[in-house]
Every structure is written in structure tokens, then in C-alpha cells.
PDB file of N, CA and C in Angstrom:
ATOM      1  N   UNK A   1      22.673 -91.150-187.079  1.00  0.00           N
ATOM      2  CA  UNK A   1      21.329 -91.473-187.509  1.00  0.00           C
ATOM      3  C   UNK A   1      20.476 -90.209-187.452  1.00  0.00           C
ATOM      4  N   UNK A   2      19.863 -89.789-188.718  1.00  0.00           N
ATOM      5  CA  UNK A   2      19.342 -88.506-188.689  1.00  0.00           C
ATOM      6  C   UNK A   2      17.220 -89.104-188.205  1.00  0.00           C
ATOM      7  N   UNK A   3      16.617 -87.873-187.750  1.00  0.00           N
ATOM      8  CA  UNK A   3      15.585 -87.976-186.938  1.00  0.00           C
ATOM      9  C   UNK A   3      14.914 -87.153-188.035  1.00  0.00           C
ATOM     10  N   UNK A   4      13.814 -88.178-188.919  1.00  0.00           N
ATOM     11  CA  UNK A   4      12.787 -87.666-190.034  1.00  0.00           C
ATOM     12  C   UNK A   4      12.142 -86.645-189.499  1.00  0.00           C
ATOM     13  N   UNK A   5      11.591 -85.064-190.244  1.00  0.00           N
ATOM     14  CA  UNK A   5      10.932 -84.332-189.089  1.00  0.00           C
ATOM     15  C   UNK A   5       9.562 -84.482-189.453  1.00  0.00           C
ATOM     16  N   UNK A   6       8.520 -84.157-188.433  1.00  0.00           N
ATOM     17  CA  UNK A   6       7.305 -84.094-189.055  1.00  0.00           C
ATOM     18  C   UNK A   6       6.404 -83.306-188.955  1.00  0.00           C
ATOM     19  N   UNK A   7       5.671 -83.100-190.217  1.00  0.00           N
ATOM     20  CA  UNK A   7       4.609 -81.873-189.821  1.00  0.00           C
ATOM     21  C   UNK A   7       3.482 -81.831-188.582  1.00  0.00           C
ATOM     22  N   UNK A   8       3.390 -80.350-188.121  1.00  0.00           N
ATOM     23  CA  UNK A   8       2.333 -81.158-187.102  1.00  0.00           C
ATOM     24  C   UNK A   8       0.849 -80.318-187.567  1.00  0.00           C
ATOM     25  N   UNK A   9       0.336 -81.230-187.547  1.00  0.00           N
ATOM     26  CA  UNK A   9      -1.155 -80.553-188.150  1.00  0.00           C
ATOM     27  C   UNK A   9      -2.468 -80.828-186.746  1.00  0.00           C
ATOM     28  N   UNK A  10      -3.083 -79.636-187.116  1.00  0.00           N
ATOM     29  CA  UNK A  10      -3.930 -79.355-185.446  1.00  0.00           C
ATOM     30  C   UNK A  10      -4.743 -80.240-185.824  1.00  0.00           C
ATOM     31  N   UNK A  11      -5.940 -80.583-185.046  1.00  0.00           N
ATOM     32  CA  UNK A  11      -6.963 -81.299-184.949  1.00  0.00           C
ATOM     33  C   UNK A  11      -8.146 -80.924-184.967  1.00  0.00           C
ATOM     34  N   UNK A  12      -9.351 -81.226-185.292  1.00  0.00           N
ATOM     35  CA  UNK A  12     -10.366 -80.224-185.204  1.00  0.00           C
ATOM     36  C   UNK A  12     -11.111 -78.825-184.992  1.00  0.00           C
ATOM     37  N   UNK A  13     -10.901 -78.837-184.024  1.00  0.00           N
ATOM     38  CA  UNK A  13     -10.933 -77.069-183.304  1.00  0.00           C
ATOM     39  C   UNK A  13      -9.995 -76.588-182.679  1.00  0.00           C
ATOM     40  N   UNK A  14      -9.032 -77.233-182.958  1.00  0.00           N
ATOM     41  CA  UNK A  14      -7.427 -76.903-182.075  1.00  0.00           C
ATOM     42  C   UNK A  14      -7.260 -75.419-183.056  1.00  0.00           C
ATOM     43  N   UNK A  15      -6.632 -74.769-181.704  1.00  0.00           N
ATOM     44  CA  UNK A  15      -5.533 -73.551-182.571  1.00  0.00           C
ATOM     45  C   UNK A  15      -4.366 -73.458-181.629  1.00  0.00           C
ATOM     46  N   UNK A  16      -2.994 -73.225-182.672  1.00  0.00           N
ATOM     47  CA  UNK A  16      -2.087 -72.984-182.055  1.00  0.00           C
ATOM     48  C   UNK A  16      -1.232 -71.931-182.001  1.00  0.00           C
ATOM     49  N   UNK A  17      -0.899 -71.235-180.581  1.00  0.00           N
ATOM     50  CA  UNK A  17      -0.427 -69.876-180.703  1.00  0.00           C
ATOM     51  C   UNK A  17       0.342 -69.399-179.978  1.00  0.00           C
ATOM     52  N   UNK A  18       1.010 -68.420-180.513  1.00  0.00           N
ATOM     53  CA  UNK A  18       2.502 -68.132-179.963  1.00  0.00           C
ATOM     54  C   UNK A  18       2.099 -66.821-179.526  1.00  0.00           C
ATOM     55  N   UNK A  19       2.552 -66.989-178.150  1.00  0.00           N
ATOM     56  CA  UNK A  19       1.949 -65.544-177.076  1.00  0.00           C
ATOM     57  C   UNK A  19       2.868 -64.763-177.944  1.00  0.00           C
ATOM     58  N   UNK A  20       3.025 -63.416-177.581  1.00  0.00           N
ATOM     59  CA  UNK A  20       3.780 -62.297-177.977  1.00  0.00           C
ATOM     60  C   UNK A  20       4.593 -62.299-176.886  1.00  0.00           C
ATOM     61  N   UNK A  21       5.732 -61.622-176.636  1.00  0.00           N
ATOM     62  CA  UNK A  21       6.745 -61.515-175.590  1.00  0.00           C
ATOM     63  C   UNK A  21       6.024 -60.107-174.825  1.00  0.00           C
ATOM     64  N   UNK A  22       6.010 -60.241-173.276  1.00  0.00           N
ATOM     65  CA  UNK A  22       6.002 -59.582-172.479  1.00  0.00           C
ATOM     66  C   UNK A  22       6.811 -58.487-172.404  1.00  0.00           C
ATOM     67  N   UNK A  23       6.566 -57.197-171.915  1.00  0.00           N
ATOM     68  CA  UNK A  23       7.334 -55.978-172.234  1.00  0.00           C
ATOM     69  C   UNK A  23       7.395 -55.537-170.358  1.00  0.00           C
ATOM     70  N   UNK A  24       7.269 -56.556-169.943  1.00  0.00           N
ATOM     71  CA  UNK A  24       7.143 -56.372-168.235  1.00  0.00           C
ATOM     72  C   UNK A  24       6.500 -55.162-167.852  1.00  0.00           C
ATOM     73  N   UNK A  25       6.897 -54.275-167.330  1.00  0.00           N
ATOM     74  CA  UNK A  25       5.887 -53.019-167.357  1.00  0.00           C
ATOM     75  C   UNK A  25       5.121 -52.150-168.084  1.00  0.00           C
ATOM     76  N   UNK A  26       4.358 -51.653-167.788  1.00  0.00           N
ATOM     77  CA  UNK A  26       3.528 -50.704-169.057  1.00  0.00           C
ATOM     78  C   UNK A  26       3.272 -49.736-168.231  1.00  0.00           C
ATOM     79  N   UNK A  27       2.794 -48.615-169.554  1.00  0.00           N
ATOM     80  CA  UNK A  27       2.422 -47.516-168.890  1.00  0.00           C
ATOM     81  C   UNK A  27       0.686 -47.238-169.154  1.00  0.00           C
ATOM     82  N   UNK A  28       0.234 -46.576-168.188  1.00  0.00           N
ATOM     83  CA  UNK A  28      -1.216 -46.317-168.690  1.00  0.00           C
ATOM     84  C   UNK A  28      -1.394 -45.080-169.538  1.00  0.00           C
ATOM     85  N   UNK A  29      -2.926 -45.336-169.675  1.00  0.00           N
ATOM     86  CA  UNK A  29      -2.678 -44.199-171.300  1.00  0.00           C
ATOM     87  C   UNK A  29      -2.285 -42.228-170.392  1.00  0.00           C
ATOM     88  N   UNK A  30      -2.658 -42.428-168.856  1.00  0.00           N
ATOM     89  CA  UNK A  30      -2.033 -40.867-168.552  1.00  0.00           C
ATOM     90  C   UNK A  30      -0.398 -40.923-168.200  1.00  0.00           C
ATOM     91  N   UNK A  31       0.131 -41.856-168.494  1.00  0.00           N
ATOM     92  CA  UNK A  31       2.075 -41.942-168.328  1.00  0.00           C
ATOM     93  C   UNK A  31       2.237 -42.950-167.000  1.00  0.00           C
ATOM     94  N   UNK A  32       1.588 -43.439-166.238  1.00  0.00           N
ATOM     95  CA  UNK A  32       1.745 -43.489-164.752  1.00  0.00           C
ATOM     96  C   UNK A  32       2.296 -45.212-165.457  1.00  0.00           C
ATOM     97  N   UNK A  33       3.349 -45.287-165.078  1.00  0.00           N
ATOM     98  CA  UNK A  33       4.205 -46.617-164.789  1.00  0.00           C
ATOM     99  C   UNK A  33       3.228 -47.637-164.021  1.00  0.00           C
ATOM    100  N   UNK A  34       3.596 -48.823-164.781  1.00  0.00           N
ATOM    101  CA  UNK A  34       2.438 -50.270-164.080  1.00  0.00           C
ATOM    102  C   UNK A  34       3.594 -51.009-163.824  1.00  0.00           C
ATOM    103  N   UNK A  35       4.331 -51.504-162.607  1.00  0.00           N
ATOM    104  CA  UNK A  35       5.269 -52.651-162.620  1.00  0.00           C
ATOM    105  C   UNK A  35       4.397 -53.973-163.093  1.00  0.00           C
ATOM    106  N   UNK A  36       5.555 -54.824-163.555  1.00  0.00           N
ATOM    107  CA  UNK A  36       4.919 -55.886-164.506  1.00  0.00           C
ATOM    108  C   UNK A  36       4.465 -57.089-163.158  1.00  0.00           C
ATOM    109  N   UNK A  37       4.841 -56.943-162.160  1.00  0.00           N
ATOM    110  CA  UNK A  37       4.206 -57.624-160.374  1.00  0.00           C
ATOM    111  C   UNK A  37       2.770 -56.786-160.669  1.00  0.00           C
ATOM    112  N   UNK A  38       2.158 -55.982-160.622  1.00  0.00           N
ATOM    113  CA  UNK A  38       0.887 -55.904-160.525  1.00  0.00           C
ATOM    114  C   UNK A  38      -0.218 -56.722-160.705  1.00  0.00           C
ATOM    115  N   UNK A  39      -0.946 -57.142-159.938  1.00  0.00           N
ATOM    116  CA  UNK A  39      -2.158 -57.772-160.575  1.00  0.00           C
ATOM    117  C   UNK A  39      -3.380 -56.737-160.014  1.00  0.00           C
ATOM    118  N   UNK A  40      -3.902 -56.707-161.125  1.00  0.00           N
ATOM    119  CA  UNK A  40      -5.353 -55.975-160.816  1.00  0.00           C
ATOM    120  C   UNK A  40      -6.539 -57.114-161.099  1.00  0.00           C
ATOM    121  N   UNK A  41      -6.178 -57.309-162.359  1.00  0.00           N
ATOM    122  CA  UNK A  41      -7.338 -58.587-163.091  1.00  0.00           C
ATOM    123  C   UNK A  41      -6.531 -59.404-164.085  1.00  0.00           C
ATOM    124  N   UNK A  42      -7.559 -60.237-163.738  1.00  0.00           N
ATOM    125  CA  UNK A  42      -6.406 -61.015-165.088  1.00  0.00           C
ATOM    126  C   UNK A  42      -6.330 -60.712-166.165  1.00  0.00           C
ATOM    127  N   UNK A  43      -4.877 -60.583-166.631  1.00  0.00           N
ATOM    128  CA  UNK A  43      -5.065 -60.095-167.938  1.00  0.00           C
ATOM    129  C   UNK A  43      -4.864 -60.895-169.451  1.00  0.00           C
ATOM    130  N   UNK A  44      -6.113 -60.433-170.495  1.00  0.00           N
ATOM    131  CA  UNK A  44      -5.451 -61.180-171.697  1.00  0.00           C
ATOM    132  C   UNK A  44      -4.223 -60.864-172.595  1.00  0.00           C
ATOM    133  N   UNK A  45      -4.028 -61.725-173.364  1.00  0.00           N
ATOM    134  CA  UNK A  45      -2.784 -61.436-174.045  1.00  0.00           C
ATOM    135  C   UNK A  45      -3.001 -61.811-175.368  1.00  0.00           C
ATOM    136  N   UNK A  46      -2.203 -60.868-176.119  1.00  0.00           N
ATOM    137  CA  UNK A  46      -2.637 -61.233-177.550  1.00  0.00           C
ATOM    138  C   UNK A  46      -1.251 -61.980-178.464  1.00  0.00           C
ATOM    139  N   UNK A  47      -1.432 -62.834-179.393  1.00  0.00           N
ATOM    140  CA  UNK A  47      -0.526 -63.816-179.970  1.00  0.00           C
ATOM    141  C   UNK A  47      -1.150 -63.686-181.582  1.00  0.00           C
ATOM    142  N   UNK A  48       0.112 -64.772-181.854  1.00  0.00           N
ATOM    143  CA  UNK A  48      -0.061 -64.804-183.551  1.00  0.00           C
ATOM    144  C   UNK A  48      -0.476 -66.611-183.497  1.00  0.00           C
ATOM    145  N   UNK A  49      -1.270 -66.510-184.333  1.00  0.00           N
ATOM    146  CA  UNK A  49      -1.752 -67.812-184.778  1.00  0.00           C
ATOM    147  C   UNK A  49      -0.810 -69.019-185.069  1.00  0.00           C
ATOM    148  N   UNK A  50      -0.341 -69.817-185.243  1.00  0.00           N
ATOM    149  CA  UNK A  50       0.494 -70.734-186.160  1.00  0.00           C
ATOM    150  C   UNK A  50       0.123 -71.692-186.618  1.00  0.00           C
ATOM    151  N   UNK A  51      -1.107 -72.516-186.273  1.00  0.00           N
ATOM    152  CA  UNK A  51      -1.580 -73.344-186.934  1.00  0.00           C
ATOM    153  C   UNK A  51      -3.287 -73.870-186.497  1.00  0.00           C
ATOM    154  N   UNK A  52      -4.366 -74.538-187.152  1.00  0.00           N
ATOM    155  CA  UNK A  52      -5.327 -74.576-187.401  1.00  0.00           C
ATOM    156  C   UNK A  52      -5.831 -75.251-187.169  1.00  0.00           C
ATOM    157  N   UNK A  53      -6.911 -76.235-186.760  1.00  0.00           N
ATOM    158  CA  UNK A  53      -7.841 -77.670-186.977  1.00  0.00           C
ATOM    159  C   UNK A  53      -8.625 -77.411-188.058  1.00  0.00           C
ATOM    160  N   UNK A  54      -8.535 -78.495-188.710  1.00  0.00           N
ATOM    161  CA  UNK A  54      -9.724 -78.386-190.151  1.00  0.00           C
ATOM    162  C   UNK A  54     -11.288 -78.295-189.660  1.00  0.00           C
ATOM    163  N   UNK A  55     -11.445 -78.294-188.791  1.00  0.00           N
ATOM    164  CA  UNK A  55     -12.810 -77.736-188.013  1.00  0.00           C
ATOM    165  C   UNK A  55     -13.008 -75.988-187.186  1.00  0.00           C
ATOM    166  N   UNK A  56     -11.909 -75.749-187.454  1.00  0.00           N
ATOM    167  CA  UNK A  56     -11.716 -73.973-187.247  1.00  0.00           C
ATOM    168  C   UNK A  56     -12.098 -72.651-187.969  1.00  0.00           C
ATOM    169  N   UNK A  57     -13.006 -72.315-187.893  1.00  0.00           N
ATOM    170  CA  UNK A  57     -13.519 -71.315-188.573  1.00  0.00           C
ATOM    171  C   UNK A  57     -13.842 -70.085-189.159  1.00  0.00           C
ATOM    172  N   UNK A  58     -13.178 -69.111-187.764  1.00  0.00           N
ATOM    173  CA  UNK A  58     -12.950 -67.889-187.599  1.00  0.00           C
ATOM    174  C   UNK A  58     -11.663 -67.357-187.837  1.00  0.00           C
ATOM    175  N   UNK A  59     -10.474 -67.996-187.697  1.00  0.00           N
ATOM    176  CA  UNK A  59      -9.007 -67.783-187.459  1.00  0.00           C
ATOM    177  C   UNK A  59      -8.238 -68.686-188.556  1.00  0.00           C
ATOM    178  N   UNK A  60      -7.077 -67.598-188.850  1.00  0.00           N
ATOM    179  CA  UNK A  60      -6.794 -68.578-189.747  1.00  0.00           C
ATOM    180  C   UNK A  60      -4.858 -68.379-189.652  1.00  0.00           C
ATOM    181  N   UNK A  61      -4.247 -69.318-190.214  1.00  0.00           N
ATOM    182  CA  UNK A  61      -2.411 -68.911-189.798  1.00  0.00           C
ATOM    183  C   UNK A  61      -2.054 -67.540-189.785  1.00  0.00           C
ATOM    184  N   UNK A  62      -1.512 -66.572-189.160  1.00  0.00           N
ATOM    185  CA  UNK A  62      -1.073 -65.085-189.782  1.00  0.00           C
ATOM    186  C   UNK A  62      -1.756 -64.666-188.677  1.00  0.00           C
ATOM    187  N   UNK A  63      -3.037 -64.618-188.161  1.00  0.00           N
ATOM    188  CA  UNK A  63      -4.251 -63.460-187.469  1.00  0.00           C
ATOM    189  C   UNK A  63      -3.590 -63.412-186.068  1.00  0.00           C
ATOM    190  N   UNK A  64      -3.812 -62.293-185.624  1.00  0.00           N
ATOM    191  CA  UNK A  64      -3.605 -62.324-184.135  1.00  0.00           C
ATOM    192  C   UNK A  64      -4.786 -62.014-183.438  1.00  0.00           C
ATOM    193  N   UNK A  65      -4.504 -62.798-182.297  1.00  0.00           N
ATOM    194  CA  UNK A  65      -6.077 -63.185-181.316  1.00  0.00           C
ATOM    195  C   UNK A  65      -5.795 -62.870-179.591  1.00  0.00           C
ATOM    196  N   UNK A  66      -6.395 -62.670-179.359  1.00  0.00           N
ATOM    197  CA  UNK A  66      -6.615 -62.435-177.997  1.00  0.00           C
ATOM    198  C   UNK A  66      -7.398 -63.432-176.916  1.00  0.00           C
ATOM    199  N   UNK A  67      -6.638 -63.734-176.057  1.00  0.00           N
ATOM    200  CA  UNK A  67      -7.023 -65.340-174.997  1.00  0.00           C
ATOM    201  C   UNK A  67      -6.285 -65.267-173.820  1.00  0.00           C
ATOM    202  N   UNK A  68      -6.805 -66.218-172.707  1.00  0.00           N
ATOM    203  CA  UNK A  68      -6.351 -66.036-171.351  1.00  0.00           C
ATOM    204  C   UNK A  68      -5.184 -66.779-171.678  1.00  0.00           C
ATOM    205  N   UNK A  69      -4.026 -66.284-171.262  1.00  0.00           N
ATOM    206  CA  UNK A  69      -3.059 -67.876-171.089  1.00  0.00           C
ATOM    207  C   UNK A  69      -2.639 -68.354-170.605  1.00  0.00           C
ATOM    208  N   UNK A  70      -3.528 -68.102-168.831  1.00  0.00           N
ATOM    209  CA  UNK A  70      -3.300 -68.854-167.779  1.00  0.00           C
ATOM    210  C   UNK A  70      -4.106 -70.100-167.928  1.00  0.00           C
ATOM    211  N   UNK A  71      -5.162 -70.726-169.023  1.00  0.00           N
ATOM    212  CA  UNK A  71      -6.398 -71.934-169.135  1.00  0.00           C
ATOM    213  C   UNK A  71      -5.628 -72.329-170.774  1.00  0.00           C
ATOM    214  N   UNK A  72      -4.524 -72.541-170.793  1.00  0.00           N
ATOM    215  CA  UNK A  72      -4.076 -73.365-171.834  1.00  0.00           C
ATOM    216  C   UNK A  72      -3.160 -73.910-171.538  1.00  0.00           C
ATOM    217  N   UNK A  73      -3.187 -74.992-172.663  1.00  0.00           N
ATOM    218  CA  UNK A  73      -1.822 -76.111-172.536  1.00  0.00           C
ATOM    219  C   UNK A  73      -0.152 -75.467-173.226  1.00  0.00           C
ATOM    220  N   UNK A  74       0.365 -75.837-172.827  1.00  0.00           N
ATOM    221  CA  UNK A  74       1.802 -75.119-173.721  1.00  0.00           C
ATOM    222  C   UNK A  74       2.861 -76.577-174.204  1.00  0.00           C
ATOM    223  N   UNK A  75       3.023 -76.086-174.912  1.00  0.00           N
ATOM    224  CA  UNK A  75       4.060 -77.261-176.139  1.00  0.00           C
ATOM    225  C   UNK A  75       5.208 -76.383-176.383  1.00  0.00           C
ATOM    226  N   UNK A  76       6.411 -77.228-176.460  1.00  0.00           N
ATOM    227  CA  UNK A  76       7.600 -76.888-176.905  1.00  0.00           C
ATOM    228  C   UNK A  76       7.849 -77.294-178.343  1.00  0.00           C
ATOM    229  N   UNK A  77       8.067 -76.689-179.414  1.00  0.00           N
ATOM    230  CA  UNK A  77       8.299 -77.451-180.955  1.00  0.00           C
ATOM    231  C   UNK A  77       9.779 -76.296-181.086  1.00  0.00           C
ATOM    232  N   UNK A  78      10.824 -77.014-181.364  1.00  0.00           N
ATOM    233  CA  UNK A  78      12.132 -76.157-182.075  1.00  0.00           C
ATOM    234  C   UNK A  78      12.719 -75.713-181.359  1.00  0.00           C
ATOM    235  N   UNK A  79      12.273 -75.398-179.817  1.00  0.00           N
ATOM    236  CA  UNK A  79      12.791 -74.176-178.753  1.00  0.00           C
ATOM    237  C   UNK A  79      12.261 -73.365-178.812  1.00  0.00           C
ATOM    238  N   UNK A  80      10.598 -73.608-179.269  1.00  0.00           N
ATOM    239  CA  UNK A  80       9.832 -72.140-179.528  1.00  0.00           C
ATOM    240  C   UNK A  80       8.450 -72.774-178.554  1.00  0.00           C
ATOM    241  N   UNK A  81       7.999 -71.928-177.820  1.00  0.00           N
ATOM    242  CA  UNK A  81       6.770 -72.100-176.604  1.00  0.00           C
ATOM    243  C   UNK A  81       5.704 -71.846-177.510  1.00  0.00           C
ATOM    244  N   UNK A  82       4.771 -72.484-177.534  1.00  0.00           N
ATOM    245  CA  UNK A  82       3.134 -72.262-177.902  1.00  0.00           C
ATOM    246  C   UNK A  82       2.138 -72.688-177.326  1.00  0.00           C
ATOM    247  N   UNK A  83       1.068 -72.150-177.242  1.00  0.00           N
ATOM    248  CA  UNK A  83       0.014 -72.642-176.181  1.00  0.00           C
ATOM    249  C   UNK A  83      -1.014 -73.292-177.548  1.00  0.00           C
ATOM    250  N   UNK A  84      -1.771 -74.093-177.232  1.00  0.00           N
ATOM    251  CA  UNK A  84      -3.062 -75.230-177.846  1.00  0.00           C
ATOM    252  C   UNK A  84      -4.056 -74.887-177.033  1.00  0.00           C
ATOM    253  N   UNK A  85      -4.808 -74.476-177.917  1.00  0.00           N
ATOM    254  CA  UNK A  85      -6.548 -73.755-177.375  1.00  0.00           C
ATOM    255  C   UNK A  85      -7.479 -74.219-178.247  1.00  0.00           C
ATOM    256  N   UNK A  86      -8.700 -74.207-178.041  1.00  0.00           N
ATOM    257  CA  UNK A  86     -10.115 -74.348-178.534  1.00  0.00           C
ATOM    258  C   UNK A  86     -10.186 -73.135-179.262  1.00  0.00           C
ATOM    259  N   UNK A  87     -11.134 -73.409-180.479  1.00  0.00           N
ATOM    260  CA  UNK A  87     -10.922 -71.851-180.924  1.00  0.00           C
ATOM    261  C   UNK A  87     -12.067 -71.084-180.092  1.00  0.00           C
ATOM    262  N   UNK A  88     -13.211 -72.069-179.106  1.00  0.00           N
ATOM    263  CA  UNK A  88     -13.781 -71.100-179.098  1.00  0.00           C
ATOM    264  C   UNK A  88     -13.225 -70.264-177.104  1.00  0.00           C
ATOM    265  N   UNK A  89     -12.381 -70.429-177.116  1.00  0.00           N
ATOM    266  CA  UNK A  89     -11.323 -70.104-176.070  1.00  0.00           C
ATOM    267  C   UNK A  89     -10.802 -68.464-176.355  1.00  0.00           C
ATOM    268  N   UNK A  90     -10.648 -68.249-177.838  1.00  0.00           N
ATOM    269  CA  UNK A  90     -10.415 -67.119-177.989  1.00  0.00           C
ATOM    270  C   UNK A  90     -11.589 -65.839-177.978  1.00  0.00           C
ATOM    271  N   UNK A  91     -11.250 -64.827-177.480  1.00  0.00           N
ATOM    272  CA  UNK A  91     -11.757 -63.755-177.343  1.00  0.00           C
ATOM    273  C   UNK A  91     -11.883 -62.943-178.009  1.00  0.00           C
ATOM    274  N   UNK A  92     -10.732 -62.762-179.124  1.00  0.00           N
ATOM    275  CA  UNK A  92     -11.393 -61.610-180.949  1.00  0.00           C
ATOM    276  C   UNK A  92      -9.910 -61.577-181.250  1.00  0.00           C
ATOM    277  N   UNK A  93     -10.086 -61.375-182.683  1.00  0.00           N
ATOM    278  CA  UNK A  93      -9.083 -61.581-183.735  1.00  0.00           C
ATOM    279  C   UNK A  93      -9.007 -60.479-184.356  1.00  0.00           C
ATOM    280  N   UNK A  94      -7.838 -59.919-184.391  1.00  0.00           N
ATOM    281  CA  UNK A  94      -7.544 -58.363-184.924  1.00  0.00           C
ATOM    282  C   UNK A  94      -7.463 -58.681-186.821  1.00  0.00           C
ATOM    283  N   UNK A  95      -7.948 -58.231-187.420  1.00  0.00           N
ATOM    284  CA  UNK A  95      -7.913 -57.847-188.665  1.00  0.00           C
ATOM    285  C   UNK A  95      -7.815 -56.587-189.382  1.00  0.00           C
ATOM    286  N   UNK A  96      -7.483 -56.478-190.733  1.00  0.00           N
ATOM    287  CA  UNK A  96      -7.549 -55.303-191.409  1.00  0.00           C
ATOM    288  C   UNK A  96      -9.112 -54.813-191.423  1.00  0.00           C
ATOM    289  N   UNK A  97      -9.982 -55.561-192.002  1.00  0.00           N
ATOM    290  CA  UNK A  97     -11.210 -55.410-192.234  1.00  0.00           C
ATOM    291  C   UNK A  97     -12.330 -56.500-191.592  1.00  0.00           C
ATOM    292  N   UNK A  98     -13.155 -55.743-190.746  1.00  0.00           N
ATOM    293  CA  UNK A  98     -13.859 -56.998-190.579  1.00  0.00           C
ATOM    294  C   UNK A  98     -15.515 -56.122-191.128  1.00  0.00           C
ATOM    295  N   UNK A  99     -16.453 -56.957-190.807  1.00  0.00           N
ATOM    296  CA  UNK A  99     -17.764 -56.350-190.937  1.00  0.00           C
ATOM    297  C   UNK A  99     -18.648 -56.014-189.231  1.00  0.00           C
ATOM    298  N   UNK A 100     -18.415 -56.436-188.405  1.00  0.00           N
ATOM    299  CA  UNK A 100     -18.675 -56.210-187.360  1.00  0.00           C
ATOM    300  C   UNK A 100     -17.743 -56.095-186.075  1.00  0.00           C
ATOM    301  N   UNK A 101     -16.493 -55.040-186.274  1.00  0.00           N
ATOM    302  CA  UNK A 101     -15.784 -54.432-185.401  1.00  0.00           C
ATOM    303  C   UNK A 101     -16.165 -53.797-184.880  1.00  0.00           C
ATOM    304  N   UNK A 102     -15.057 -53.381-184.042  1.00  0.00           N
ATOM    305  CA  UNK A 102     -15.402 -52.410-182.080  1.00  0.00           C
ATOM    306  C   UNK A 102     -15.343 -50.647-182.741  1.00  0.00           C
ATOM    307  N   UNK A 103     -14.347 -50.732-183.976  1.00  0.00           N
ATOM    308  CA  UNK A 103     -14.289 -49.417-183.984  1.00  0.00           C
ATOM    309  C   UNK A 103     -12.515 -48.954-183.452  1.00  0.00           C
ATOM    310  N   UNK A 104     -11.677 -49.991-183.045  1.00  0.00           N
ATOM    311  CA  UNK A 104     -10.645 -50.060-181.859  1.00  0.00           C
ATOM    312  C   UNK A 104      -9.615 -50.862-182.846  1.00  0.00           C
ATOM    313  N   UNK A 105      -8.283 -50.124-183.073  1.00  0.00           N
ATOM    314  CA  UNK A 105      -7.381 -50.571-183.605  1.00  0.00           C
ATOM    315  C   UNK A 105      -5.846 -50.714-183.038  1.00  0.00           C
ATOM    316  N   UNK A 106      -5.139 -51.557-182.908  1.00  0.00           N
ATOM    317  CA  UNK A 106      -3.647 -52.344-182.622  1.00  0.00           C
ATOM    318  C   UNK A 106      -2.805 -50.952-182.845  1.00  0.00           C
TER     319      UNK A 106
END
């Protein structure tokens, strides 16, 4: 017996997003090694979008955004992890062009 699949479509101000994979340590911009155990502050993390609420405004499928993702929910769809946020949860959305950027590029 085969299992119909179904689309899943967000809800109002829902956005849904797929963290980026962790690279465990980093380095700072003078070389000095950060083990990925460090905590200094919490840190954000930036992801790719995957899907929308028809009440969402700023963000759209494709964009990558920046958000805490210790204050979200996480869903399993396929064997693939995504977190469900508010859009207004997110913190800024990297684009090619915007009209009121930092000046600061990916």
C-alpha cells in the first residue's frame, strides 16, 4: 500500500529553514583557532529558506537569513532537519541587492 505524499505549505507568518551545517571550529579573522565547545555569546546562524506563509513579506524560498536556533521548533520532512520560525524571528536576509544594506557581504 503506497502512502500519497503531500505538499506542505507554511501558514501565515511561518518560515521554514534549513540551518547550514556546522564547520565545528572557526578561526578568527587574526588565524587564532575557536574550538567549536566555546561559548562566548550566543551565536546566530545563518540558513536557506525553504518555504513561506502567505502572510510573509520580507523573505522569500532561495534567501538566506540569519536567526537564533536555540528559540525554534525543528521538524523532520524526508530525513532532512528544519526549524519553523516567525518571520519576524529573523534577524536579516542576505541578498544580491538590497536598498538599505550594512555595506557587509557573505
Amino acid at each position: 500500500m503506497s502512502v500519497a505524499k503531500l505538499e506542505i505549505q507554511m501558514l501565515h507568518d511561518r518560515v521554514m529553514v534549513r540551518a547550514s551545517p556546522e564547520d565545528g571550529e572557526r578561526r578568527s579573522s587574526g588565524g587564532i583557532v575557536i574550538p567549536a565547545t566555546a561559548q562566548v555569546a550566543k551565536r546566530l546562524a545563518w540558513g536557506e529558506v525553504f518555504g513561506v506563509g502567505s502572510n510573509v513579506r520580507t523573505v522569500k524560498v532561495g534567501d538566506k537569513v540569519l536567526f537564533n536556533p536555540d528559540e525554534q521548533f525543528e521538524v523532520e520532512v524526508q530525513g532532512q532537519s528544519y526549524l519553523v520560525m516567525r518571520e519576524r524571528d529573523l534577524h536579516a536576509v542576505a541578498s544580491e541587492q538590497t536598498e538599505h544594506g550594512t555595506g557587509l557581504y557573505l
